[in-house]
Protein backbone atom coordinates (compact mmCIF):
# COMPACT_ATOMS: atom_id res chain seq x y z
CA UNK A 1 9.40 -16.72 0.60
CA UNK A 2 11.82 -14.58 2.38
CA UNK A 3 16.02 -15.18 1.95
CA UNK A 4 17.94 -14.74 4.72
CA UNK A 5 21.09 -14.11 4.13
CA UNK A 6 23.66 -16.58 6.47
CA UNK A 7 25.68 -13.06 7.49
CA UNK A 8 22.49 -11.48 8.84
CA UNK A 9 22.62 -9.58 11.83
CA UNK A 10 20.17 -10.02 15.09
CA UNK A 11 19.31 -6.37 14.41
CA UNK A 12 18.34 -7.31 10.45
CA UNK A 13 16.65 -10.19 11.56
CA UNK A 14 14.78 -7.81 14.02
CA UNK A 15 14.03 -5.10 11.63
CA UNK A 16 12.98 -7.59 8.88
CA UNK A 17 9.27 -8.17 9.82
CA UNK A 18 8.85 -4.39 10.44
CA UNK A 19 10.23 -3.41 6.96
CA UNK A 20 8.93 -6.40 5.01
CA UNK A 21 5.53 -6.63 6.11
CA UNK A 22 4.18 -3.32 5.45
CA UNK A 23 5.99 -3.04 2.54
CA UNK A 24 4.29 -5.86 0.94
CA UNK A 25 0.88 -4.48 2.45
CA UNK A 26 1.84 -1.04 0.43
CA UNK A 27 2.12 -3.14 -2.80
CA UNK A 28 -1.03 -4.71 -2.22
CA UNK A 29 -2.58 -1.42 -1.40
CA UNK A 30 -1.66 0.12 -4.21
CA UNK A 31 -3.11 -2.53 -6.30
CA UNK A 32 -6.50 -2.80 -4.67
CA UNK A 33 -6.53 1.54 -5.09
CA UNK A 34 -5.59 0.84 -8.67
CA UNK A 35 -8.67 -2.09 -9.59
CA UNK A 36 -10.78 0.16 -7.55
CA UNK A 37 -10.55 3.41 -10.27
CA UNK A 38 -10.85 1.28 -13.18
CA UNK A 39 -14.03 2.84 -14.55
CA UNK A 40 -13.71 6.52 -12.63
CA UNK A 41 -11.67 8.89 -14.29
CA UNK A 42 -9.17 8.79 -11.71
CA UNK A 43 -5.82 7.45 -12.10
CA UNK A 44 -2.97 6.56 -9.73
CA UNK A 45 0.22 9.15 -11.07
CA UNK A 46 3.03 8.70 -8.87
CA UNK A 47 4.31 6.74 -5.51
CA UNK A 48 6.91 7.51 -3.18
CA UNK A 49 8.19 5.77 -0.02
CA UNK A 50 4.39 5.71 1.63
CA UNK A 51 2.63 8.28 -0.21
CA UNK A 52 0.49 7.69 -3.17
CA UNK A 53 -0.76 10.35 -5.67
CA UNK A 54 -3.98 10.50 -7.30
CA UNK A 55 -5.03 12.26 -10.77
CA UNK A 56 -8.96 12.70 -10.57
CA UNK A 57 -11.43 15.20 -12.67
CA UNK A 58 -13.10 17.68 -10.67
CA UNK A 59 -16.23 16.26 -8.77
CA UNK A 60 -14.88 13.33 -7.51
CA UNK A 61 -12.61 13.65 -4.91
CA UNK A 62 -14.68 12.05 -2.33
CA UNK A 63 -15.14 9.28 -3.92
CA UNK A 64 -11.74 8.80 -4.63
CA UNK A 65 -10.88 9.51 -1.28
CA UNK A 66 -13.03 6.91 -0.26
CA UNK A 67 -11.69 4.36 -3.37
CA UNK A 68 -7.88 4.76 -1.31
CA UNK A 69 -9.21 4.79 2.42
CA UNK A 70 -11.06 1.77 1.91
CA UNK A 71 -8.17 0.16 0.02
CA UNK A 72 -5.25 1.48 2.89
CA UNK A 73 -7.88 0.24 5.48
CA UNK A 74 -8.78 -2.90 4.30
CA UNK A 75 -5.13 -3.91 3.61
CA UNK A 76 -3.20 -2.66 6.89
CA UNK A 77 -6.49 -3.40 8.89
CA UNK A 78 -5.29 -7.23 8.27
CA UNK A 79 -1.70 -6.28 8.98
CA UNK A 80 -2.85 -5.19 12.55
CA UNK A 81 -4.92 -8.20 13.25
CA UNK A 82 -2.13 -10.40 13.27
């Protein structure tokens, strides 16, 4: 559940869906990226703002890359269809 504060402005109240939503999606994201390299020797190292960085052994970067496109996808894809 969201709080709104009572001193919110019309432009917060406008902004709010447009910085909570995808913000929550990210979150999501990241944890959907995260359960899908349990068992590859790849392994989520650092986030920031809406960039996430990815440790992997040589070899595997496409399947990594496909690991975090299917994830982003999958997550924001829903995000759209509303």
């Amino acid at each position: 559940m969201i709080q709104i504060p009572d001193n919110a402005t019309d432009t917060s109240l406008f902004c709010l869906p447009l910085q909570a939503n995808p913000a929550d999606s990210f979150k999501l994201a990241l944890y959907h990226i995260y359960r899908g390299l349990q068992g590859v020797d790849a392994r989520i190292v650092h986030t920031l703002h809406n960039e996430i960085i990815v440790e992997a052994r040589d070899g595997i970067e496409d399947q990594v890359q496909t690991i975090v496109e299917e994830a982003m996808e999958s997550v924001f894809g829903r995000l759209n269809s509303k």
